[in-house]
N, C-alpha and C. Protein backbone atom coordinates (compact mmCIF):
# COMPACT_ATOMS: atom_id res chain seq x y z
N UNK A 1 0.81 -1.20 0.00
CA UNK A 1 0.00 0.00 0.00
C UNK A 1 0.86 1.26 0.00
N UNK A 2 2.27 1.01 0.50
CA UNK A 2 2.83 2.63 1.10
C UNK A 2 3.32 2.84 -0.42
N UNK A 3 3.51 2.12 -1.29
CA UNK A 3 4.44 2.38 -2.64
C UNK A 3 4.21 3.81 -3.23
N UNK A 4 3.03 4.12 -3.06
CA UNK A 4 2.56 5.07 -3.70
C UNK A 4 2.45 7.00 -2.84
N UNK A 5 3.45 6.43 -1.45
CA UNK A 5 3.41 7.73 -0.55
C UNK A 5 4.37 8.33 -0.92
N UNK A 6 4.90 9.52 -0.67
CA UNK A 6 5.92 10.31 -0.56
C UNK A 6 6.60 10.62 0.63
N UNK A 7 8.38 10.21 0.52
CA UNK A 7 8.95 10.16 1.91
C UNK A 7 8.56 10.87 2.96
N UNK A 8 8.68 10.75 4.28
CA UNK A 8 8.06 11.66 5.41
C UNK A 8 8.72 13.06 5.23
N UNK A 9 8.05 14.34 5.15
CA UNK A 9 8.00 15.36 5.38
C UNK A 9 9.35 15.50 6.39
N UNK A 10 9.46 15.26 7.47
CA UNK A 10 10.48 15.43 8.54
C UNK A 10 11.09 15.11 8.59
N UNK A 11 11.89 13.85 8.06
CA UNK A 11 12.90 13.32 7.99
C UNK A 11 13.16 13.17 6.58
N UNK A 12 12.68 12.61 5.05
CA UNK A 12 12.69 12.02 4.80
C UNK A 12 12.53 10.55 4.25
N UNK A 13 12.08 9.48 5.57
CA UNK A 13 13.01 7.95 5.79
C UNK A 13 11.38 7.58 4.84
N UNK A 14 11.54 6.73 4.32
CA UNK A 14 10.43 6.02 3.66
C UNK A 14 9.82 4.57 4.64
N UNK A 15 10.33 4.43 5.32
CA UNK A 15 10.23 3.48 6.79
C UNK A 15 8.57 3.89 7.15
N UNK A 16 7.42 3.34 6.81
CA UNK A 16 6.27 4.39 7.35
C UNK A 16 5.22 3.00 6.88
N UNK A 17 4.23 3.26 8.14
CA UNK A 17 3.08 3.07 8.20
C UNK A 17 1.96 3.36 7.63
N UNK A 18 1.09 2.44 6.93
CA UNK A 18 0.46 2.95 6.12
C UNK A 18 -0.81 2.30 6.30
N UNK A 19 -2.24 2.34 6.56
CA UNK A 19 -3.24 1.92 6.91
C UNK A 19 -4.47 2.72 7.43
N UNK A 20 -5.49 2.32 7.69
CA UNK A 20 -7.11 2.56 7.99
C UNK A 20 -6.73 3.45 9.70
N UNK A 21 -7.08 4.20 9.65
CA UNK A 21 -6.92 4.94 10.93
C UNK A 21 -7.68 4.13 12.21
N UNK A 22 -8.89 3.59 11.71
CA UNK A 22 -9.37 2.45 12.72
C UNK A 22 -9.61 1.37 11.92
N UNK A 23 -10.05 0.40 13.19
CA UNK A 23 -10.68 -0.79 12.08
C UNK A 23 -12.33 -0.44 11.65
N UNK A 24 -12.29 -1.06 10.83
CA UNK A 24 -13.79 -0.65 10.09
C UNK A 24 -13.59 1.15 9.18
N UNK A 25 -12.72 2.25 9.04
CA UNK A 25 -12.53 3.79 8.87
C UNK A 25 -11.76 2.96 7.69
N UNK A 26 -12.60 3.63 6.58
CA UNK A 26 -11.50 3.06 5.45
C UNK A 26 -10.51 4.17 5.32
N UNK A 27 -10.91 5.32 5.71
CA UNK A 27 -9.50 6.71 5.25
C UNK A 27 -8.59 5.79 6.03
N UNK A 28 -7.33 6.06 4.94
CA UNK A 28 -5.96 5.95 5.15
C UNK A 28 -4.92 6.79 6.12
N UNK A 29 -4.27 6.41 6.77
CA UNK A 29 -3.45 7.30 7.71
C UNK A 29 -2.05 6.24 7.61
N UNK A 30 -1.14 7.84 7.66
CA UNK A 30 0.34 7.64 7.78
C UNK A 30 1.08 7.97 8.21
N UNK A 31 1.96 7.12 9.18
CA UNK A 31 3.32 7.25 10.18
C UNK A 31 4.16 7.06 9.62
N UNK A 32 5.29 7.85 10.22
CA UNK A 32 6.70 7.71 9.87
C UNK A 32 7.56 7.02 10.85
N UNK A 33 8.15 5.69 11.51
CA UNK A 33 8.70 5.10 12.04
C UNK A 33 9.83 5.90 12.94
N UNK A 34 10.36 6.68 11.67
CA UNK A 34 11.91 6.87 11.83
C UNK A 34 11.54 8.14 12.73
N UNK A 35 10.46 9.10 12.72
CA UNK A 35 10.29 10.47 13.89
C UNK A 35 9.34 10.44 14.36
N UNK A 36 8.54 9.89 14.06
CA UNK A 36 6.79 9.75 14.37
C UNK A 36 5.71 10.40 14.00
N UNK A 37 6.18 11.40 13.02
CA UNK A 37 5.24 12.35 12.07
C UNK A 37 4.49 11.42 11.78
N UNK A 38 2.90 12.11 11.41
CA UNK A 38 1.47 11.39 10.99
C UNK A 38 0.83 12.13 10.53
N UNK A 39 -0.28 11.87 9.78
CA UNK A 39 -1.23 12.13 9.41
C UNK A 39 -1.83 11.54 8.24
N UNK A 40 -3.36 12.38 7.25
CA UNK A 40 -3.95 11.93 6.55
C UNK A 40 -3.36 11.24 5.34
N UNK A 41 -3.59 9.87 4.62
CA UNK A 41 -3.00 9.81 3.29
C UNK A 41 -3.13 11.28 2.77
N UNK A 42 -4.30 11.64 2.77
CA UNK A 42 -4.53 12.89 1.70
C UNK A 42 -3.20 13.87 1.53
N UNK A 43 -3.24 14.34 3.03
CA UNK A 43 -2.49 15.49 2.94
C UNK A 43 -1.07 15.28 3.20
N UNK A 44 -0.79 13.97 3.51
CA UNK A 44 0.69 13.45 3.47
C UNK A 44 1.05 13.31 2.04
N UNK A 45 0.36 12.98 0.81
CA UNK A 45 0.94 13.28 -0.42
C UNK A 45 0.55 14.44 -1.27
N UNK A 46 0.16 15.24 -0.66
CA UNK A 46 -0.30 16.54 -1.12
C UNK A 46 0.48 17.89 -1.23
N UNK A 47 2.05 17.28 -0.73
CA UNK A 47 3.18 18.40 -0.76
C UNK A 47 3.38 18.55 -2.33
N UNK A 48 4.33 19.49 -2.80
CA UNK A 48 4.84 20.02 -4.30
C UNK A 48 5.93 18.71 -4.30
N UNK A 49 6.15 18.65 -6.09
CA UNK A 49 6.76 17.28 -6.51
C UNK A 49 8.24 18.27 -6.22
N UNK A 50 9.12 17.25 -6.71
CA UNK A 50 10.33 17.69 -6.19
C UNK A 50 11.23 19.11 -7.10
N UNK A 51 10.20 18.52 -8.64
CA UNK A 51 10.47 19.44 -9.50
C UNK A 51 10.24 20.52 -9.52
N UNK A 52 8.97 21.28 -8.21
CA UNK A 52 8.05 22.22 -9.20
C UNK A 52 9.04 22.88 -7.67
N UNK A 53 9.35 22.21 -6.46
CA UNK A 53 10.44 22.98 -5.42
C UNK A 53 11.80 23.14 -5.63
N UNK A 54 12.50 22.51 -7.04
CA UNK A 54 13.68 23.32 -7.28
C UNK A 54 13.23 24.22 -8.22
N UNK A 55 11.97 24.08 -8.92
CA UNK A 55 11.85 25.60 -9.86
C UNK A 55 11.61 26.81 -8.81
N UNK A 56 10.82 26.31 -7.78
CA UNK A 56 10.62 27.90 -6.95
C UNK A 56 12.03 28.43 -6.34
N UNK A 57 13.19 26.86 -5.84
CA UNK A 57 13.94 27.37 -5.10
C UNK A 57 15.18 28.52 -6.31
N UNK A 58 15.04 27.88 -7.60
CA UNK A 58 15.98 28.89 -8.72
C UNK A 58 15.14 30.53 -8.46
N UNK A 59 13.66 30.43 -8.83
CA UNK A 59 13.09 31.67 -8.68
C UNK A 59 13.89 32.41 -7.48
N UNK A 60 13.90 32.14 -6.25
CA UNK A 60 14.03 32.42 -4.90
C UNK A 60 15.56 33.30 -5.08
N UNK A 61 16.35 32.36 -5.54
CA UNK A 61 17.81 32.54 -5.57
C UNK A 61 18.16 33.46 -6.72
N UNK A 62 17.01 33.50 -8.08
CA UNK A 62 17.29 34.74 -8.98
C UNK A 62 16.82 35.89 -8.06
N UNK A 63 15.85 35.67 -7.58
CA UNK A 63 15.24 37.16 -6.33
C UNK A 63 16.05 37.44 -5.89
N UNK A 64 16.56 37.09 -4.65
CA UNK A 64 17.87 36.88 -3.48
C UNK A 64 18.73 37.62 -4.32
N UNK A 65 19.37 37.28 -5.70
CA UNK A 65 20.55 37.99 -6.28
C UNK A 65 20.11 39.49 -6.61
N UNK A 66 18.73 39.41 -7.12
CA UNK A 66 18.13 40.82 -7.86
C UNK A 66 18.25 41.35 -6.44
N UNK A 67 17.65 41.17 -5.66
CA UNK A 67 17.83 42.81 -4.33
C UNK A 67 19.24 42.60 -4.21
N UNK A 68 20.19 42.01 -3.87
CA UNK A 68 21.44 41.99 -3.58
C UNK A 68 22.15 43.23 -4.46
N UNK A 69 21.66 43.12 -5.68
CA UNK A 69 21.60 44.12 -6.76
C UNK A 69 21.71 45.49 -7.16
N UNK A 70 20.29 45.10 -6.56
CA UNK A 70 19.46 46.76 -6.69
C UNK A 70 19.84 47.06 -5.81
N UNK A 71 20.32 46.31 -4.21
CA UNK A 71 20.26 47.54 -3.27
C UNK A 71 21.54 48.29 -3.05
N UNK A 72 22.14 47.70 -3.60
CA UNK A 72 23.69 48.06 -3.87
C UNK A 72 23.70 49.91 -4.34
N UNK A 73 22.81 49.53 -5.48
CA UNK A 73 22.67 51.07 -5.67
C UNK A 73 21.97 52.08 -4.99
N UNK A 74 21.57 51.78 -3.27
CA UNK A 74 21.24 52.73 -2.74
C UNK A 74 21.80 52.91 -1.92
N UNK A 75 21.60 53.78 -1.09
CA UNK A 75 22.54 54.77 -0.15
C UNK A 75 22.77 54.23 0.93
N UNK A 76 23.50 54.35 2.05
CA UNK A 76 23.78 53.59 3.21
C UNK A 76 22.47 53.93 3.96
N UNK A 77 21.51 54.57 3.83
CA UNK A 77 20.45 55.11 4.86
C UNK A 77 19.35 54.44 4.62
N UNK A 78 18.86 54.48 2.91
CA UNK A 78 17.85 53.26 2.29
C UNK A 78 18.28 51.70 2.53
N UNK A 79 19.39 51.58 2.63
CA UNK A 79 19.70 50.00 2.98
C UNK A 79 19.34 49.67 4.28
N UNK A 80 19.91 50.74 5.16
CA UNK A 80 19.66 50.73 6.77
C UNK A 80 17.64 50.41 6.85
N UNK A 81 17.54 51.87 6.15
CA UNK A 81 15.53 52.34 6.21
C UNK A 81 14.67 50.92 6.03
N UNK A 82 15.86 49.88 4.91
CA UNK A 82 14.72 48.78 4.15
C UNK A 82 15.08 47.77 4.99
N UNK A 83 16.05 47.63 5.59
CA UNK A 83 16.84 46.36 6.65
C UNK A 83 17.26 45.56 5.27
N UNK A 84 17.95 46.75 4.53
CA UNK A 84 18.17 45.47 2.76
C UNK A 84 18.79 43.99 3.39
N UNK A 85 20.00 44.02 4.42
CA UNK A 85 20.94 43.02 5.69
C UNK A 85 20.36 42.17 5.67
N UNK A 86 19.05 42.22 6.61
CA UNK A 86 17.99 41.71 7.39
C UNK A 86 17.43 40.49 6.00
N UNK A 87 16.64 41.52 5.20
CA UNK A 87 15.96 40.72 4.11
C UNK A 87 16.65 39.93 3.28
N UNK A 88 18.04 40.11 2.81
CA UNK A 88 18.76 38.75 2.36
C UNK A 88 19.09 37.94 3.11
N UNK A 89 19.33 37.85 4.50
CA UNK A 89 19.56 36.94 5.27
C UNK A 89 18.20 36.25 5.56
N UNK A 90 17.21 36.60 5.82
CA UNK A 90 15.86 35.98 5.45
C UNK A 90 15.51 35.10 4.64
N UNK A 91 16.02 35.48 3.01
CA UNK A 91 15.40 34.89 1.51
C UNK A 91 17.14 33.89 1.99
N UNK A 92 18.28 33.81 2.48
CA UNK A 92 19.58 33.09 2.72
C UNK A 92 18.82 32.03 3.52
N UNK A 93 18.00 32.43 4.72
CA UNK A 93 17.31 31.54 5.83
C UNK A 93 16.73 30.62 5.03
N UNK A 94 15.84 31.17 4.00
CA UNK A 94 14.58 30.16 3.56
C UNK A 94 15.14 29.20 2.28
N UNK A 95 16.54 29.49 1.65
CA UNK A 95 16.93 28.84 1.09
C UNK A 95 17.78 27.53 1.92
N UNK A 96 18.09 27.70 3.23
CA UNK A 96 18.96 26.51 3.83
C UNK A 96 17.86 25.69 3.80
N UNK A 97 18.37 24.35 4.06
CA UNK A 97 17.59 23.19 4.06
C UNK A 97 17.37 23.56 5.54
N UNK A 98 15.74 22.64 5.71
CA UNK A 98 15.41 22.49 7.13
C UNK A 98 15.40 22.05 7.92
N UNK A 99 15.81 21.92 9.27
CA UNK A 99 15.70 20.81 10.33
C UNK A 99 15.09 19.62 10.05
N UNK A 100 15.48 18.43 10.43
CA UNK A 100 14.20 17.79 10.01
C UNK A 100 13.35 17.78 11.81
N UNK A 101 12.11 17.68 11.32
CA UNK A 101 11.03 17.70 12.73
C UNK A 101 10.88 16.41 13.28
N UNK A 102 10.51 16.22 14.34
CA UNK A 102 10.50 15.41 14.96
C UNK A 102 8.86 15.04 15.42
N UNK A 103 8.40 14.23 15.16
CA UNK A 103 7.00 14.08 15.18
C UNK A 103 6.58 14.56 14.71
N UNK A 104 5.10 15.26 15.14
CA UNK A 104 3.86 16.25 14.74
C UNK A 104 3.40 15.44 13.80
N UNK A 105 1.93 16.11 12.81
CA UNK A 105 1.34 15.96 12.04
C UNK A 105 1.50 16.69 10.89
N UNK A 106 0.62 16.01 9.57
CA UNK A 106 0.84 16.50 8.43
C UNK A 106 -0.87 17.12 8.33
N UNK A 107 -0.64 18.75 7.85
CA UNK A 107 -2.20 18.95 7.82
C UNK A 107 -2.34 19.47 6.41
């Protein structure tokens, strides 16, 4: 049955539980062994394919370069005024890979 899930959200591990949330409840529910993340089949394969998150992450990183850019050409006071610092280290934040989580649910 699991062939058709997508690795756990939090880790990764493809190690996961896959079955009827009760007996007799035909909806599907899914654990992850390896952290203990869970939730609905539905919304456990309902994340973006892997392709369509390196096209956003190129978008992200052409952005990231464009203010790096533009802000260059403003004054030490507009860089200060916009936190230009602040906001590439932000769009730098959201490009690192993420912790992986430890339990919780998938909603």
């Amino acid at each position: 049955m699991s062939d058709d899930l997508k690795p756990c959200p939090g880790c990764a591990s493809r190690n996961l539980f896959d079955g009827p949330t009760a007996i007799g409840n035909p909806e599907r529910y899914v654990r992850c062994y390896q952290c203990g993340m869970s939730g609905a089949f539905t919304a456990w394969n309902r994340r973006a394919s892997d392709a369509e998150i390196e096209r956003l992450r190129a978008v992200l990183v052409e952005a990231r370069d464009d203010v790096g850019s533009w802000g260059a050409y403003a004054s030490p006071y507009f860089q200060e005024k916009w936190d230009l610092e602040g906001n590439i280290a932000r769009i730098d934040a959201a490009l690192s890979p993420l912790p992986a989580k430890k339990g919780g649910t998938v909603d």
